[in-house]
N, C-alpha and C. Protein backbone atom coordinates (compact mmCIF):
# COMPACT_ATOMS: atom_id res chain seq x y z
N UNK A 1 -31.72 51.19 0.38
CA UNK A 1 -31.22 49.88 0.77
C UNK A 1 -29.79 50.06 1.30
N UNK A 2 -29.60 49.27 2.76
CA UNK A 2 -28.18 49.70 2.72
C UNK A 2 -27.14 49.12 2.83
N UNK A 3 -25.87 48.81 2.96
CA UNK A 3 -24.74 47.93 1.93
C UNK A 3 -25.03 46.70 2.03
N UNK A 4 -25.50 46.11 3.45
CA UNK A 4 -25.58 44.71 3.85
C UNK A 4 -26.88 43.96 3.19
N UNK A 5 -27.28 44.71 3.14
CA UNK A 5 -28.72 44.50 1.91
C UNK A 5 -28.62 44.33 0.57
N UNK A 6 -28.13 45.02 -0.08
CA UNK A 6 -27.14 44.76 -1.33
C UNK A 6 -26.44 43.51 -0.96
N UNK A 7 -25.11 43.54 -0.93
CA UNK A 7 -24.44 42.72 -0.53
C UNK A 7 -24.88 41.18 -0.55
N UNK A 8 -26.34 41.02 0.32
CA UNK A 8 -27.08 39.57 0.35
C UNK A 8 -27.82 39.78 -1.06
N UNK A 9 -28.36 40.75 -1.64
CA UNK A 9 -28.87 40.13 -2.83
C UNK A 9 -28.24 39.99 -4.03
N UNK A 10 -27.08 40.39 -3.83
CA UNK A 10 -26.37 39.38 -4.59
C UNK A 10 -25.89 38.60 -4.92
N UNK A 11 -25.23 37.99 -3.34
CA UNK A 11 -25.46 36.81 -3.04
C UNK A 11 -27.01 35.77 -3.34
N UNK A 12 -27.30 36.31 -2.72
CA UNK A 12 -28.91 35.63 -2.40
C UNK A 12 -28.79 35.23 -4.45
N UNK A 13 -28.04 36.29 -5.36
CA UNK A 13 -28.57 36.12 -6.80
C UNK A 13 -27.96 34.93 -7.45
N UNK A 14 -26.71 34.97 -6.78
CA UNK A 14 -25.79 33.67 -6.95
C UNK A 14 -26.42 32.88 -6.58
N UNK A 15 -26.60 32.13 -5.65
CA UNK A 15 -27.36 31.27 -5.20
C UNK A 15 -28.65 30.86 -5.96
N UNK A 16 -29.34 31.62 -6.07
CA UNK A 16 -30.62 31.52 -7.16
C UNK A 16 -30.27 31.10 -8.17
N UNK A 17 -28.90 31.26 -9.04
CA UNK A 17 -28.99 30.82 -10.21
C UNK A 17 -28.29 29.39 -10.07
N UNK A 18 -28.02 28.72 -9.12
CA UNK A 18 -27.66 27.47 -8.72
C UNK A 18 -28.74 26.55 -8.32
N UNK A 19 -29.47 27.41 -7.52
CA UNK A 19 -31.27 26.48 -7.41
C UNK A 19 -31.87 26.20 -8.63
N UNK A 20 -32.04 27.42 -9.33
CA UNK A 20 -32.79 27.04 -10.70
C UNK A 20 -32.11 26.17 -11.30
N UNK A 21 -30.95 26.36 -11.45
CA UNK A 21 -29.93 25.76 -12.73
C UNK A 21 -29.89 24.15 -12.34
N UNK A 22 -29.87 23.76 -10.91
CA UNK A 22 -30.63 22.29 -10.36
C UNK A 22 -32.16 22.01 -10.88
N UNK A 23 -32.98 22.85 -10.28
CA UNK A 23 -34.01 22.44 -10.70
C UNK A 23 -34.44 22.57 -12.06
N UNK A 24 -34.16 23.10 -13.19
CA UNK A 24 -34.22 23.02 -14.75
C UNK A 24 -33.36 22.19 -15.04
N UNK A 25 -32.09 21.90 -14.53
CA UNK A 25 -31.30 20.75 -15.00
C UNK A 25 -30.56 21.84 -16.24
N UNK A 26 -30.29 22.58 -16.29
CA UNK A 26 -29.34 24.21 -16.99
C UNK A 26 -28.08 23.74 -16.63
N UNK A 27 -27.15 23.84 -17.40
CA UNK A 27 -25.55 23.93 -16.80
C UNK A 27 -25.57 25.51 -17.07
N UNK A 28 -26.34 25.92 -18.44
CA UNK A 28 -25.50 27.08 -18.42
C UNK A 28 -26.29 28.44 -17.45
N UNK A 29 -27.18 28.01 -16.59
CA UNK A 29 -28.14 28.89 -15.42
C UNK A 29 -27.04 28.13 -14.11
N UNK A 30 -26.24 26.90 -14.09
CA UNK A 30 -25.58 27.08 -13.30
C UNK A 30 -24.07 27.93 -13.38
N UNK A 31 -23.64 27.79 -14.77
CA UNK A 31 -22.37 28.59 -15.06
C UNK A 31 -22.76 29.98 -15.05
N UNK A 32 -24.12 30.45 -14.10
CA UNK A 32 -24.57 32.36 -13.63
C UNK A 32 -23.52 32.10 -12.64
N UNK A 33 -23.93 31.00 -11.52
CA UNK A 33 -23.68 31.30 -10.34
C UNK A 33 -21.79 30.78 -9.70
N UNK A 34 -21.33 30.16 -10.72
CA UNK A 34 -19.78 29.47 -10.44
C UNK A 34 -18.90 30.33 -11.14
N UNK A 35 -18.08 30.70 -10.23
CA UNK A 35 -16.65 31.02 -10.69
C UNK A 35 -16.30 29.94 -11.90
N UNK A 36 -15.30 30.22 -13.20
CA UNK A 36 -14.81 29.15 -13.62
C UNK A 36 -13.67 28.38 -13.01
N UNK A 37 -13.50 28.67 -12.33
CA UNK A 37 -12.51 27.85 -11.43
C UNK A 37 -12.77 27.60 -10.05
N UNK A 38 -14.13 27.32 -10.14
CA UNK A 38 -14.20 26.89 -8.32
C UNK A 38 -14.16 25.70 -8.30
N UNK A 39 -14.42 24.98 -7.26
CA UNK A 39 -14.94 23.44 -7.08
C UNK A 39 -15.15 23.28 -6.06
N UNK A 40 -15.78 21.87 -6.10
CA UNK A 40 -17.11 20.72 -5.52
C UNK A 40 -16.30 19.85 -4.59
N UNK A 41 -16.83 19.78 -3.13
CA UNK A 41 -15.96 18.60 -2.26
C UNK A 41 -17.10 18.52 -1.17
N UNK A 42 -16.94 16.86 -0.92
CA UNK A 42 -17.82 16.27 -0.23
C UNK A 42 -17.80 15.12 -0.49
N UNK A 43 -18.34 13.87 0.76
CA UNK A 43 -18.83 13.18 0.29
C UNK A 43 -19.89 11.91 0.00
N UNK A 44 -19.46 11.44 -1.23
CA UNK A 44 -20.43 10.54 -1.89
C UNK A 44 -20.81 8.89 -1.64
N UNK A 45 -21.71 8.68 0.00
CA UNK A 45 -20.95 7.41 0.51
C UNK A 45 -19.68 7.49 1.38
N UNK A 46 -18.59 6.40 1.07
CA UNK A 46 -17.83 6.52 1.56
C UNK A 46 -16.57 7.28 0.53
N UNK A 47 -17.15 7.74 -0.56
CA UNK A 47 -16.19 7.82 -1.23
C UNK A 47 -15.69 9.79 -1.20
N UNK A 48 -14.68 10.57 -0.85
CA UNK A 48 -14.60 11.76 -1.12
C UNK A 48 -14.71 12.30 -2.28
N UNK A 49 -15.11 13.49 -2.87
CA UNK A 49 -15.39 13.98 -4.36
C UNK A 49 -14.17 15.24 -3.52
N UNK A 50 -13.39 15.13 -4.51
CA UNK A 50 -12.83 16.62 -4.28
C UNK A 50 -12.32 17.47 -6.02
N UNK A 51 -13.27 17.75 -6.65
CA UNK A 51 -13.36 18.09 -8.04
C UNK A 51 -13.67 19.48 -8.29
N UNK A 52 -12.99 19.87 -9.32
CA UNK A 52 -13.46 21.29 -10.75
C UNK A 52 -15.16 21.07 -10.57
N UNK A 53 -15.39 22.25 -10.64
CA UNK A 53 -17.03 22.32 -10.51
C UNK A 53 -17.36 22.11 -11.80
N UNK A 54 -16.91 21.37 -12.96
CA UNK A 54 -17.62 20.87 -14.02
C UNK A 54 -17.64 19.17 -13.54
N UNK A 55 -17.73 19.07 -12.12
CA UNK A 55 -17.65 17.99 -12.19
C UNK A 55 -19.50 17.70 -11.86
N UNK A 56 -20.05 18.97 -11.32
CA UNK A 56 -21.35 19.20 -10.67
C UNK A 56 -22.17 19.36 -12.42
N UNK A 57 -21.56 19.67 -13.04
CA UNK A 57 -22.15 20.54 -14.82
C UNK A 57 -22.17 18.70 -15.25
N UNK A 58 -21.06 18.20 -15.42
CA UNK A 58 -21.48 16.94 -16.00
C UNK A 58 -22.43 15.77 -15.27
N UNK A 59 -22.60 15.97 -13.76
CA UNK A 59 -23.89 15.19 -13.22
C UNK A 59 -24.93 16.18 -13.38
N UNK A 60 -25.18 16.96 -13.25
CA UNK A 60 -26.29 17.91 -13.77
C UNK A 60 -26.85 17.76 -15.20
N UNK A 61 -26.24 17.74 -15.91
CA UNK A 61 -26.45 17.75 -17.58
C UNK A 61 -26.45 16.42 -18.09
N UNK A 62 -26.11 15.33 -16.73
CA UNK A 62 -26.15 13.52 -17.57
C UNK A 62 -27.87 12.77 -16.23
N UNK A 63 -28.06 14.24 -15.71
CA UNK A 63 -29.47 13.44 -14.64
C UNK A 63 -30.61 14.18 -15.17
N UNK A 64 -31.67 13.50 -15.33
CA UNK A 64 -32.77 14.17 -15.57
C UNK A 64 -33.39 15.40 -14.71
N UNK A 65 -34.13 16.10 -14.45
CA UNK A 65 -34.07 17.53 -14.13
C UNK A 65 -35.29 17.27 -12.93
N UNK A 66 -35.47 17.59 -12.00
CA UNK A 66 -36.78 17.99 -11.10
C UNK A 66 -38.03 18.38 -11.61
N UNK A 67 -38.10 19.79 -12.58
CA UNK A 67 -38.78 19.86 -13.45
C UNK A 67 -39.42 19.38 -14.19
N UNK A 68 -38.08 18.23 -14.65
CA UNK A 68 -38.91 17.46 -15.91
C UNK A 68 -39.34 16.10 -15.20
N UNK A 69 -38.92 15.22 -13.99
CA UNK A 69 -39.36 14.08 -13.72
C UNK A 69 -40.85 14.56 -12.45
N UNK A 70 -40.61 15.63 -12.03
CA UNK A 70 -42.12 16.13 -11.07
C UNK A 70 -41.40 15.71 -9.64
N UNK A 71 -39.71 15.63 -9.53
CA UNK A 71 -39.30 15.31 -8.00
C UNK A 71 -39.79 16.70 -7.55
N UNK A 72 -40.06 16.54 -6.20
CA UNK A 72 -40.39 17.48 -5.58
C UNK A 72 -39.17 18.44 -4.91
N UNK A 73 -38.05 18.82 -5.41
CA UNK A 73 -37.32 19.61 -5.30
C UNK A 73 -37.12 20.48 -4.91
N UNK A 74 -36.73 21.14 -3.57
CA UNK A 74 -36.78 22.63 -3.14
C UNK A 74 -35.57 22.58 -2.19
N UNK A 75 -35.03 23.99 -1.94
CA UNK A 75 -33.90 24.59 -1.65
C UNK A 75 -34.06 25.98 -1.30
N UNK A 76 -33.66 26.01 -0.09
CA UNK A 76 -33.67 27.76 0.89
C UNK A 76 -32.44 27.86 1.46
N UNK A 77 -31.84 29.08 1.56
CA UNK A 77 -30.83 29.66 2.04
C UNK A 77 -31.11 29.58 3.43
N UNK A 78 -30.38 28.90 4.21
CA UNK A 78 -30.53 29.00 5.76
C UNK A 78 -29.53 30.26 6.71
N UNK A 79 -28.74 30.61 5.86
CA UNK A 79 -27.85 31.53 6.76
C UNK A 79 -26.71 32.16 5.87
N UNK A 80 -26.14 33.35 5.76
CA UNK A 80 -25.19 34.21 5.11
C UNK A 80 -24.67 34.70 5.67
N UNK A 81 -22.90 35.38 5.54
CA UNK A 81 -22.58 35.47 6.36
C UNK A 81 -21.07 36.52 5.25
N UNK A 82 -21.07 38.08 5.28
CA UNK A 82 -20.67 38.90 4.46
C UNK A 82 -19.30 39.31 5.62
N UNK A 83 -18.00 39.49 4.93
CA UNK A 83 -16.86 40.09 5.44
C UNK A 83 -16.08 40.88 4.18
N UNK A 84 -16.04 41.84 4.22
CA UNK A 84 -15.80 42.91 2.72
C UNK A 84 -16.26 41.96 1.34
N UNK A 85 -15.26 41.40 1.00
CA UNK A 85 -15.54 41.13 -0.49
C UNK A 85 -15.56 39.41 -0.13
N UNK A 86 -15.67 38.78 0.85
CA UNK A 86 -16.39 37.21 0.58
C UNK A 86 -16.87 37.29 1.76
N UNK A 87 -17.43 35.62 1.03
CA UNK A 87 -18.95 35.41 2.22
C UNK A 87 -18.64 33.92 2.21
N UNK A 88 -20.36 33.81 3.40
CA UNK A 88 -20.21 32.52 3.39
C UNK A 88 -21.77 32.36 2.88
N UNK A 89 -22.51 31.00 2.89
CA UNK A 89 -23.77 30.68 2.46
C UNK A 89 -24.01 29.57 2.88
N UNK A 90 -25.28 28.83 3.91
CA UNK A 90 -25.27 27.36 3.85
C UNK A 90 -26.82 27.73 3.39
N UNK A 91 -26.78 26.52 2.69
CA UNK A 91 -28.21 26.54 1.75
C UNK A 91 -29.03 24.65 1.96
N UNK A 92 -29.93 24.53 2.63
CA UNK A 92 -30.69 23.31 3.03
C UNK A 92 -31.21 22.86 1.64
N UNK A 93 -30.84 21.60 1.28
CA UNK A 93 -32.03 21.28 -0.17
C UNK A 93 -32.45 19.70 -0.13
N UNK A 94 -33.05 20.02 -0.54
CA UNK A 94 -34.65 18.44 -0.32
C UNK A 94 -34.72 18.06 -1.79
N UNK A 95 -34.75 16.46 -1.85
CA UNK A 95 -35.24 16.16 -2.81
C UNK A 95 -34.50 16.13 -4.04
N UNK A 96 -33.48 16.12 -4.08
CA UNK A 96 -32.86 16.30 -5.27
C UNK A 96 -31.93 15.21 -5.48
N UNK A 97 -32.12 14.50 -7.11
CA UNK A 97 -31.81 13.23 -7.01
C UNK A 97 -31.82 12.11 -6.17
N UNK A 98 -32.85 12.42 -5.59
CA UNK A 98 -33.49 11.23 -4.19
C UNK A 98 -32.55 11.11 -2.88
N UNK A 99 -32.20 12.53 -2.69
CA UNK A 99 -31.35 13.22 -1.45
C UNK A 99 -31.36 14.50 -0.85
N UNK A 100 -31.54 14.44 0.64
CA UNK A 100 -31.20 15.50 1.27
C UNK A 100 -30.10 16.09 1.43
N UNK A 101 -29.66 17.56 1.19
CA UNK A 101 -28.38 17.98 0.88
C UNK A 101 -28.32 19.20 2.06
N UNK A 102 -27.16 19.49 2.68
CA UNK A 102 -26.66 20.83 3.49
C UNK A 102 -25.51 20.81 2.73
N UNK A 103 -25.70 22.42 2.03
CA UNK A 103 -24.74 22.54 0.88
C UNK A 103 -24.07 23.76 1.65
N UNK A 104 -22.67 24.14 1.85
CA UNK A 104 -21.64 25.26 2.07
C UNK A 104 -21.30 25.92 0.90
N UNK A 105 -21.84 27.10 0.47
CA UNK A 105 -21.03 27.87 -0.48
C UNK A 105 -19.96 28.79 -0.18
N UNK A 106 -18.84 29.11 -0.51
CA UNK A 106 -17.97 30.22 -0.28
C UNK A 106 -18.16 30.96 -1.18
N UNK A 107 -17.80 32.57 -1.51
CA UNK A 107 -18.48 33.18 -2.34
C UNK A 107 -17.30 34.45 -2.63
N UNK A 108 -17.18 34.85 -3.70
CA UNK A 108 -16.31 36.26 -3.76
C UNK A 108 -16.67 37.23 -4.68
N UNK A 109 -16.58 38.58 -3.67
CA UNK A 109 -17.45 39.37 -5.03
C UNK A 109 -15.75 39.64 -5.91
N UNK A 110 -16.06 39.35 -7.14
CA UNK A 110 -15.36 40.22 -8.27
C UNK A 110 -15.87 41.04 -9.32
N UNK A 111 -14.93 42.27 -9.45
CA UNK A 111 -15.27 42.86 -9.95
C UNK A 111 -17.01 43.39 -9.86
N UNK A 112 -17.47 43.53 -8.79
CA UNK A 112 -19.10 44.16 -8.21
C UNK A 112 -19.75 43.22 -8.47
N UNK A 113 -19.60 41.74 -8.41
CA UNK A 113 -20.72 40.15 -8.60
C UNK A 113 -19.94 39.57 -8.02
N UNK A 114 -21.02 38.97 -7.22
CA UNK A 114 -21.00 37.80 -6.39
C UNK A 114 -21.08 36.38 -7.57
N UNK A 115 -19.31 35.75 -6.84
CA UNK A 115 -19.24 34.43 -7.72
C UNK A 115 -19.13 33.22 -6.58
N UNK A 116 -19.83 32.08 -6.35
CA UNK A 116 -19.59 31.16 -5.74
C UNK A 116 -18.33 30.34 -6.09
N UNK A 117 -17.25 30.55 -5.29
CA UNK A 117 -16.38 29.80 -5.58
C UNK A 117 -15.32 28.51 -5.46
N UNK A 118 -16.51 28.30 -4.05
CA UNK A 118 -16.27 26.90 -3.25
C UNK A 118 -17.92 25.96 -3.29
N UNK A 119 -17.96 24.79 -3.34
CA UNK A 119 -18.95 24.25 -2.89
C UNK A 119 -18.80 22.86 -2.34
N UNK A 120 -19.33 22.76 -0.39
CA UNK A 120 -19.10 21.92 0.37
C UNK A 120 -20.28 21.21 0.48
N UNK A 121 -20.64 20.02 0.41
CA UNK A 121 -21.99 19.43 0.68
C UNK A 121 -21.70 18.06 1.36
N UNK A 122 -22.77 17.87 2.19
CA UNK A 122 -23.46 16.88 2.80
C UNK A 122 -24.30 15.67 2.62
N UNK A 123 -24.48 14.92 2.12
CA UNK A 123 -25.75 14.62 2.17
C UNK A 123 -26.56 13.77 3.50
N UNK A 124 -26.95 14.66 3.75
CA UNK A 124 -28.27 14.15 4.81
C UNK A 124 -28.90 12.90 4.86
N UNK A 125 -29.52 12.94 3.81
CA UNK A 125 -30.26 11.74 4.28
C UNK A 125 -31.06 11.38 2.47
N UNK A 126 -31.84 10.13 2.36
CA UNK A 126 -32.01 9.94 0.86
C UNK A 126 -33.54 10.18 1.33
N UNK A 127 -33.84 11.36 0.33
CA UNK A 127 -35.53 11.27 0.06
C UNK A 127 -36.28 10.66 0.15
């Protein structure tokens, strides 16, 4: 495998543990994939969110889960994008909490793991 291949699956691993950790409704399968000090901006309506990514852990952990209500929930990586030790990530997701999302991750490897340490979102459109 060779570096750039690596490189995305670890990314690609970060990311995964942010899909699941949505779709189980997990804070702590999302605290795989977040830096402890990143954060969440976008926004909600007309209103801007510009917050500590426990701001994503406490709507996550106060909404019922995909899993558990049968929303039809899904999320794919549309594009990555590696320069030595950060990246970028936009990731398309459907369905989640009765919204379409184009989510921006920024990402930094430390210490040999990939930590997401920005997250920019959209929302598209309502389910």
């Amino acid at each position: 495998m060779n570096a750039t291949a690596m490189e995305q699956d670890g990314i690609r691993q970060a990311i995964n543990f942010y899909i699941d950790g949505l779709r189980e409704g997990s804070v702590e399968t999302l605290k795989q994939a977040f830096h402890s000090e990143a954060t969440m901006c976008g926004y909600f309506g007309e209103t801007l969110m510009v917050v500590p990514i426990q701001g994503l852990y406490d709507f996550v952990g106060s909404n019922p889960a995909p899993a558990k209500t049968g929303e039809p929930f899904s999320a794919s990586v549309a594009a990555i994008e590696v320069a030595g030790s950060v990246a970028s990530a936009r990731i398309t997701e459907k369905s989640y909490q009765g919204f379409d999302f184009t989510t921006f991750f920024q990402l930094l490897k430390i210490d040999g793991r990939w930590w997401i340490v920005g997250k920019v979102f959209n929302i598209d459109s309502q389910s």
